[in-house]
PDB file of N, CA and C in Angstrom:
ATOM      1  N   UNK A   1       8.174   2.461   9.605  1.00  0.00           N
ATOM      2  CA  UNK A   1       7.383   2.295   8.389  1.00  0.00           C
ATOM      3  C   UNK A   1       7.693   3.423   7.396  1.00  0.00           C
ATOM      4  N   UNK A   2       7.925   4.685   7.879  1.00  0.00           N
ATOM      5  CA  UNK A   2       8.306   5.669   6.510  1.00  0.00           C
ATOM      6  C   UNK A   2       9.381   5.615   5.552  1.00  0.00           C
ATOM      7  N   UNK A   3      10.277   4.969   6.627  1.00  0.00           N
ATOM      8  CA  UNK A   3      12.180   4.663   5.147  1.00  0.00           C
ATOM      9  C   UNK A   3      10.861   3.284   4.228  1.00  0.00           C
ATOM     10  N   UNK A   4      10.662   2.734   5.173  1.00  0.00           N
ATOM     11  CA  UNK A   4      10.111   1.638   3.798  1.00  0.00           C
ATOM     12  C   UNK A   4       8.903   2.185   3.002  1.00  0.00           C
ATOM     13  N   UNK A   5       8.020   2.899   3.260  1.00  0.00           N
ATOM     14  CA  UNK A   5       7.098   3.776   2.336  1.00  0.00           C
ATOM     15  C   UNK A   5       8.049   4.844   1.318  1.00  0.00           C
ATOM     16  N   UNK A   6       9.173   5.229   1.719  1.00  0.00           N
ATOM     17  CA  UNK A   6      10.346   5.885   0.986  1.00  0.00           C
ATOM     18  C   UNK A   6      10.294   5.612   0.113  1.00  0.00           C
ATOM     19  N   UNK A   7      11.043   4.172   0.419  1.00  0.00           N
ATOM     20  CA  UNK A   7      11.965   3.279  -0.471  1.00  0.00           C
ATOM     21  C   UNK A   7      10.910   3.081  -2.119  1.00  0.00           C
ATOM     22  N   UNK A   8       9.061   2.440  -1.162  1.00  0.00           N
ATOM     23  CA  UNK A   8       8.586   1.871  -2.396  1.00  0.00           C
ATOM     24  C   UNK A   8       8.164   3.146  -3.125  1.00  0.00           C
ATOM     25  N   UNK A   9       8.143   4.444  -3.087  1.00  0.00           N
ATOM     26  CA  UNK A   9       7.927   5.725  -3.884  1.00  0.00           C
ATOM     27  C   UNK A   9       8.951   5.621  -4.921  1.00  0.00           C
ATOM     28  N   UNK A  10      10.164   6.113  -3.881  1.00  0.00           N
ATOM     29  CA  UNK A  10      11.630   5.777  -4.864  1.00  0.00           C
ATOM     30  C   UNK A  10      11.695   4.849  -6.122  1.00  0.00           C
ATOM     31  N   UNK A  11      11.759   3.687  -5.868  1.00  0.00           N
ATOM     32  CA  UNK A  11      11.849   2.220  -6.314  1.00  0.00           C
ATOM     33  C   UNK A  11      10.437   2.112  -7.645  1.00  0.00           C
ATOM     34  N   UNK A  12       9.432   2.436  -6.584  1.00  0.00           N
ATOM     35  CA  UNK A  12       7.985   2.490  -7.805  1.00  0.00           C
ATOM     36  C   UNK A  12       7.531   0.803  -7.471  1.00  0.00           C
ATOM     37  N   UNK A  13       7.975   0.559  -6.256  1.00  0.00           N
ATOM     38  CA  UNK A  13       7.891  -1.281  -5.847  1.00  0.00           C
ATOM     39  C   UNK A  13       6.098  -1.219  -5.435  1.00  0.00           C
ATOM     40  N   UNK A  14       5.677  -1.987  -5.790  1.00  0.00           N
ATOM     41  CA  UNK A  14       3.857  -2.319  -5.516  1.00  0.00           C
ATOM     42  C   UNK A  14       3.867  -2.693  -4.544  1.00  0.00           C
ATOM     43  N   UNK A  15       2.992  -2.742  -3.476  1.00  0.00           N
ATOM     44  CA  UNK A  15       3.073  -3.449  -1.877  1.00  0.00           C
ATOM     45  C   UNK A  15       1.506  -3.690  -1.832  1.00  0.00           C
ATOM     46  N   UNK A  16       1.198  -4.340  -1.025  1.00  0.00           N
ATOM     47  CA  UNK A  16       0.075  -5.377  -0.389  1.00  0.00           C
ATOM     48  C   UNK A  16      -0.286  -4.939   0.697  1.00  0.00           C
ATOM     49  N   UNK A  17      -1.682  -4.269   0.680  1.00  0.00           N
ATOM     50  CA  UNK A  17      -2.260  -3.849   2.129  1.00  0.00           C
ATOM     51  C   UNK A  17      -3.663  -4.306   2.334  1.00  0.00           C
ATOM     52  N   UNK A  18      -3.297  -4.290   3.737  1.00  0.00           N
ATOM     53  CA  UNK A  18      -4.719  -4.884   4.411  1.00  0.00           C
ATOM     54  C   UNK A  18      -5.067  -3.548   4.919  1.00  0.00           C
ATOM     55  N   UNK A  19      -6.340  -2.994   4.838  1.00  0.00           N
ATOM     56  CA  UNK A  19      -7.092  -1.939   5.348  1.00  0.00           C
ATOM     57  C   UNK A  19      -8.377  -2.106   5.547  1.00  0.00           C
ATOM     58  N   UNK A  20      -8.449  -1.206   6.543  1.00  0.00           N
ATOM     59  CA  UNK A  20     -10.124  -1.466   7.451  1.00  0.00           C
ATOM     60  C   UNK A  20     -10.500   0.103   7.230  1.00  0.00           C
ATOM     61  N   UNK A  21     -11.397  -0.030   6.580  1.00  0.00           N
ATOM     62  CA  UNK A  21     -12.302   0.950   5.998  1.00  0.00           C
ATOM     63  C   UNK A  21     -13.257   2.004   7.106  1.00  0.00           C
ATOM     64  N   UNK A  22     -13.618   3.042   6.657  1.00  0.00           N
ATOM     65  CA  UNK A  22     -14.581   3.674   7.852  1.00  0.00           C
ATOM     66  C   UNK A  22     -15.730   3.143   8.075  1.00  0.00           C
ATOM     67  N   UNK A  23     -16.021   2.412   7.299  1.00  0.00           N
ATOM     68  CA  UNK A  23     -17.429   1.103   7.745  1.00  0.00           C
ATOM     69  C   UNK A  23     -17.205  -0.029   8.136  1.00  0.00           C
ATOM     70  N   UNK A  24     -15.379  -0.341   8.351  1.00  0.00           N
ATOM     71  CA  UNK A  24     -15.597  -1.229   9.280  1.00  0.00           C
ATOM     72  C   UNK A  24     -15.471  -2.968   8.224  1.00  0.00           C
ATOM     73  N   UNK A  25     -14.943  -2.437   7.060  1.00  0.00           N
ATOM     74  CA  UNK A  25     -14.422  -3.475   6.183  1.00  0.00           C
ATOM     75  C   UNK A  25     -13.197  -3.562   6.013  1.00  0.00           C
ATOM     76  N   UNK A  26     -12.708  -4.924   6.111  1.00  0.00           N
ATOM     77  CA  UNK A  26     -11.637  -5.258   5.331  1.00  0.00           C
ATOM     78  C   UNK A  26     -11.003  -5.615   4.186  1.00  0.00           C
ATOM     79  N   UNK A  27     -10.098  -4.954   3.746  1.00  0.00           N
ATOM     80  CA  UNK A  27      -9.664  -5.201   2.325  1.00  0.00           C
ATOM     81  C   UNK A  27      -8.572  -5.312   1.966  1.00  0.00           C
ATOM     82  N   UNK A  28      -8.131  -6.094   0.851  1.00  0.00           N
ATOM     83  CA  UNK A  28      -6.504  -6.253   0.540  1.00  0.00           C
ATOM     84  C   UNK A  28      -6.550  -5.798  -0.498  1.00  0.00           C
ATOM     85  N   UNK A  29      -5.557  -4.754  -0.829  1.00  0.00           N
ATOM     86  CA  UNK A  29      -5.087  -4.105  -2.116  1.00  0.00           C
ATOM     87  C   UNK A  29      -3.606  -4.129  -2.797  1.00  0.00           C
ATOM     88  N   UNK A  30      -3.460  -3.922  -3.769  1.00  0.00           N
ATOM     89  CA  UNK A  30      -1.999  -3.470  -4.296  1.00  0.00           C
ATOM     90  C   UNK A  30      -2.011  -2.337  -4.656  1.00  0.00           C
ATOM     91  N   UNK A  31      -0.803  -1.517  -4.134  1.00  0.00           N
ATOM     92  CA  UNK A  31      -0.665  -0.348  -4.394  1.00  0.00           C
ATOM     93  C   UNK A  31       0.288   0.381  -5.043  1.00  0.00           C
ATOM     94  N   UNK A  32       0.380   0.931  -5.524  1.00  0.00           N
ATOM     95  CA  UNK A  32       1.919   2.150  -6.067  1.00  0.00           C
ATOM     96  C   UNK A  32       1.798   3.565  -5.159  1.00  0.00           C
ATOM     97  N   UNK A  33       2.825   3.796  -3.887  1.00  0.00           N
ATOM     98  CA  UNK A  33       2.236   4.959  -3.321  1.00  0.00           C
ATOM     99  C   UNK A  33       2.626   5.837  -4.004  1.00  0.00           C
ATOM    100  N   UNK A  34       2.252   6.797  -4.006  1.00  0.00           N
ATOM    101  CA  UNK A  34       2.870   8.148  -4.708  1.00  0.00           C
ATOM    102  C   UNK A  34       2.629   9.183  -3.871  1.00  0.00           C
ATOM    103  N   UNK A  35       2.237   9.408  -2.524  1.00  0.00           N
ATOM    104  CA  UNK A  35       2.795  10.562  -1.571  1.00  0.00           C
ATOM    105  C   UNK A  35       2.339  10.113  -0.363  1.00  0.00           C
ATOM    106  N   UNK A  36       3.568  10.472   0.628  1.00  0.00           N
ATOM    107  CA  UNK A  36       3.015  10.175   1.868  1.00  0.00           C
ATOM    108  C   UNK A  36       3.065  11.306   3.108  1.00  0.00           C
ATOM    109  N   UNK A  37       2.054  11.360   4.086  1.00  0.00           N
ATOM    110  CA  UNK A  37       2.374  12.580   4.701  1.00  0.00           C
ATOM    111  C   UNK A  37       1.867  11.726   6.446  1.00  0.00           C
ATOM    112  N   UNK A  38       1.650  12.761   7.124  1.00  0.00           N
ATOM    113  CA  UNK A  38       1.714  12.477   8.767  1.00  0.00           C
ATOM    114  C   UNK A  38      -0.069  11.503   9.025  1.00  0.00           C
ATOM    115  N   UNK A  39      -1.065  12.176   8.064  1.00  0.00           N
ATOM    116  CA  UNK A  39      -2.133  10.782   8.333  1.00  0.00           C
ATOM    117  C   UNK A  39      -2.624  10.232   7.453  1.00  0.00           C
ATOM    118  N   UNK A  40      -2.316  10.751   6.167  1.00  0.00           N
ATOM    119  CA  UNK A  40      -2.551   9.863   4.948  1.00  0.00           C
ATOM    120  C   UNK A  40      -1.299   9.603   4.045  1.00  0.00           C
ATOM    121  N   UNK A  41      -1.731   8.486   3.366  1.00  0.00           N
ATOM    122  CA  UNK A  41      -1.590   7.720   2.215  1.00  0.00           C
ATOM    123  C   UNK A  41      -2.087   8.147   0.926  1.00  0.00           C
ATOM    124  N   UNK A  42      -1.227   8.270  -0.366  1.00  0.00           N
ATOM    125  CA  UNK A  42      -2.064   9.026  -1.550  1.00  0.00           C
ATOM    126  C   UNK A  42      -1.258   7.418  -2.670  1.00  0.00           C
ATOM    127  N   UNK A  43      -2.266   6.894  -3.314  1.00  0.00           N
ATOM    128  CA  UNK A  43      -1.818   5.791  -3.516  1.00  0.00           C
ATOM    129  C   UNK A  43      -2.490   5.271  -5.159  1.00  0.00           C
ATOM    130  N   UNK A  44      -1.635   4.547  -5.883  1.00  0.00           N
ATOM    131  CA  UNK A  44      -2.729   4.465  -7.109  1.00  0.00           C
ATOM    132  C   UNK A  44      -2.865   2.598  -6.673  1.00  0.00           C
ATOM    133  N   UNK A  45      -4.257   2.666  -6.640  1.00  0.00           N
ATOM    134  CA  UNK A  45      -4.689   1.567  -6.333  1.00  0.00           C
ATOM    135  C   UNK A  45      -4.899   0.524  -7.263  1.00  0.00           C
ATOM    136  N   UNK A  46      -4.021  -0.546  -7.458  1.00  0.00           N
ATOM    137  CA  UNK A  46      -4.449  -1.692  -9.367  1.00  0.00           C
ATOM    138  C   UNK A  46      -5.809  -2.383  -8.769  1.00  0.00           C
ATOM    139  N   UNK A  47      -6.349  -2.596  -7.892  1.00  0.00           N
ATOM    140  CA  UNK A  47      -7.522  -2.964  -7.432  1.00  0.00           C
ATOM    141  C   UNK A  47      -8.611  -1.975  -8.648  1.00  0.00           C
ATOM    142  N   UNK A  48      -9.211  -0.739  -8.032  1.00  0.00           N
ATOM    143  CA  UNK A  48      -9.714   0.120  -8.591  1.00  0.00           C
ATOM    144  C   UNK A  48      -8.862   0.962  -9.713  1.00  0.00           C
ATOM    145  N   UNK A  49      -8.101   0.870  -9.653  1.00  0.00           N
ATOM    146  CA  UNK A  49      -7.411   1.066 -10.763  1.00  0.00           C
ATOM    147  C   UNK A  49      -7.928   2.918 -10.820  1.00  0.00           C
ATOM    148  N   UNK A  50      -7.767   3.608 -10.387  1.00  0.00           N
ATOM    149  CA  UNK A  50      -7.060   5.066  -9.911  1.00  0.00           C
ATOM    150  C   UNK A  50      -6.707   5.273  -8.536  1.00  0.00           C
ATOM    151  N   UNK A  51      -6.532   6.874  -8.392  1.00  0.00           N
ATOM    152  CA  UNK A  51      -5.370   7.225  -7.271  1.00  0.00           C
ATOM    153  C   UNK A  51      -6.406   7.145  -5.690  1.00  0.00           C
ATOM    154  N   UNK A  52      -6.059   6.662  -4.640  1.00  0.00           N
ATOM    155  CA  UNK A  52      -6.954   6.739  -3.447  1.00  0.00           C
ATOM    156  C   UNK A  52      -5.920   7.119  -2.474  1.00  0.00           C
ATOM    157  N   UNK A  53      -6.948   7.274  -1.654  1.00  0.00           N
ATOM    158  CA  UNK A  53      -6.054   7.926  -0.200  1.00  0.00           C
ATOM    159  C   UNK A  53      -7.043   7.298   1.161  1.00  0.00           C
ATOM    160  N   UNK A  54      -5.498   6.874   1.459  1.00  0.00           N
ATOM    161  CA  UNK A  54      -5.899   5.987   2.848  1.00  0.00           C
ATOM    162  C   UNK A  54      -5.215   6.370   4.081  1.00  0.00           C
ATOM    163  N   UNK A  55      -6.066   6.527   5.035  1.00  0.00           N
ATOM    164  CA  UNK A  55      -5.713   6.864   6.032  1.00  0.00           C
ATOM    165  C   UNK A  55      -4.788   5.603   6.980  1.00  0.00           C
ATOM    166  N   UNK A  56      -3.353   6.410   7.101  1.00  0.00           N
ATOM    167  CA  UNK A  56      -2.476   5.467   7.833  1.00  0.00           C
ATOM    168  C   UNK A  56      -3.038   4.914   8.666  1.00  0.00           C
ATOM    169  N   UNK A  57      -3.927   5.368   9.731  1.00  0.00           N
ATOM    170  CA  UNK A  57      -4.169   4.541  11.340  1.00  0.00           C
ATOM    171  C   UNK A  57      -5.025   3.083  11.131  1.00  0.00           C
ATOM    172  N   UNK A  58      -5.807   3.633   9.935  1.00  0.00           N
ATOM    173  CA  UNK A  58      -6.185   2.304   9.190  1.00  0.00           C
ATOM    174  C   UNK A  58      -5.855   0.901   8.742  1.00  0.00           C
ATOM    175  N   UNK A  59      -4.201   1.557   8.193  1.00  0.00           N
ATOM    176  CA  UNK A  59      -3.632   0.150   7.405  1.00  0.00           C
ATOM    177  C   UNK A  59      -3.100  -0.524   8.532  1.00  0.00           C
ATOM    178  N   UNK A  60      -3.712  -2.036   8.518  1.00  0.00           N
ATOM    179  CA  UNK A  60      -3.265  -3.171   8.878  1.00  0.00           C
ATOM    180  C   UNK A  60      -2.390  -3.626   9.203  1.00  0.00           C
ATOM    181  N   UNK A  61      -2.160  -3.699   7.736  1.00  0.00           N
ATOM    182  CA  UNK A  61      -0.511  -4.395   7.195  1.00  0.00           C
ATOM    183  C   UNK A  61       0.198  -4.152   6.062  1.00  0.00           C
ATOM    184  N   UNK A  62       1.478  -3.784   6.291  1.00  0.00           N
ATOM    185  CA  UNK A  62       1.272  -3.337   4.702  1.00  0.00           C
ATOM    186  C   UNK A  62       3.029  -3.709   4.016  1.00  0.00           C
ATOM    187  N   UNK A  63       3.137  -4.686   3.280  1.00  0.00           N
ATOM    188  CA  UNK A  63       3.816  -5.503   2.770  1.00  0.00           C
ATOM    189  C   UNK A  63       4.676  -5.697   1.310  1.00  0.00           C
ATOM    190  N   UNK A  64       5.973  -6.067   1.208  1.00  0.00           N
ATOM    191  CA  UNK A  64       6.198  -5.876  -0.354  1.00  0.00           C
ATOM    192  C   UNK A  64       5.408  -6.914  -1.123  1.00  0.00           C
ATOM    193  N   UNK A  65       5.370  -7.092  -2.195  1.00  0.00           N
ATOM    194  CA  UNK A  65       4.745  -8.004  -3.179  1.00  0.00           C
ATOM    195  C   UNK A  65       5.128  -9.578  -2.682  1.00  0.00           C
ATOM    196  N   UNK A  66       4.870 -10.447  -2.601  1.00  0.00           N
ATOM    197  CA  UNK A  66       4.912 -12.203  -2.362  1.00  0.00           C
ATOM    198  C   UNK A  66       5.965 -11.954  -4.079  1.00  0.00           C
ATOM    199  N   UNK A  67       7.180 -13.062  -3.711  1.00  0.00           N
ATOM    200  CA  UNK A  67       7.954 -13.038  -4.580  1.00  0.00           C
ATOM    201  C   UNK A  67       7.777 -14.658  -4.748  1.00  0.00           C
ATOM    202  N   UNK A  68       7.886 -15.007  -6.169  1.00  0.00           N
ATOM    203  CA  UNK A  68       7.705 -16.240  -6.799  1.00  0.00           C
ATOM    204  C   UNK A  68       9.077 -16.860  -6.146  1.00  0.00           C
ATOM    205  N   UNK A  69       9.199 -18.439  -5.858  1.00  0.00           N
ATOM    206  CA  UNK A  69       9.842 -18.847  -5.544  1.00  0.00           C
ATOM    207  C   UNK A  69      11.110 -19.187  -6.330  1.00  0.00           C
ATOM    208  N   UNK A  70      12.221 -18.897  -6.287  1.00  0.00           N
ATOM    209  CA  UNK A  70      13.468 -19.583  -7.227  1.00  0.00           C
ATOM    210  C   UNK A  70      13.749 -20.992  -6.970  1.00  0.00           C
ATOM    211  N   UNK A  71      13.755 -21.171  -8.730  1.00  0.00           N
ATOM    212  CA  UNK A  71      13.789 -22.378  -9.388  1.00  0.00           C
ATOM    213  C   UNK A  71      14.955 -22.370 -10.028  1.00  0.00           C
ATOM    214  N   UNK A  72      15.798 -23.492  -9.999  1.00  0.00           N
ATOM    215  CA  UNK A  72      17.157 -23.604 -10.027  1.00  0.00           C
ATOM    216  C   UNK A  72      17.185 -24.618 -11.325  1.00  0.00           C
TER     217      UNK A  72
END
């Protein structure tokens, strides 16, 4: 998971996460990460729309953007 958390810093690519909260909720977000370290996530969230930090052991799943299908 870190070359691909790399990549979307590098790149500036938005990704799709599922996270379970410290109360025990689930949530799907889009994110732009902007730093990553050994247990968190520092992330600008378009959900809430500023920067959050999520604890890795948390995330779910965590995914590039759903790409529109090509039309020929």
């Amino acid at each position: 998971m870190e070359g691909f958390l790399l990549r979307a810093i590098e790149e500036k690519i938005p990704l799709e996460m599922i996270y379970l909260s410290s109360d025990q909720q689930i949530s799907q977000r889009k994110l732009i990460i902007k730093e990553v370290n050994g247990e968190y996530i520092r992330a600008y969230c378009l959900l809430r729309k500023q920067m959050r930090t999520f604890r890795r052991e948390s995330i779910l799943s965590l995914l590039p953007p759903k790409q529109k299908p090509y039309l020929h």
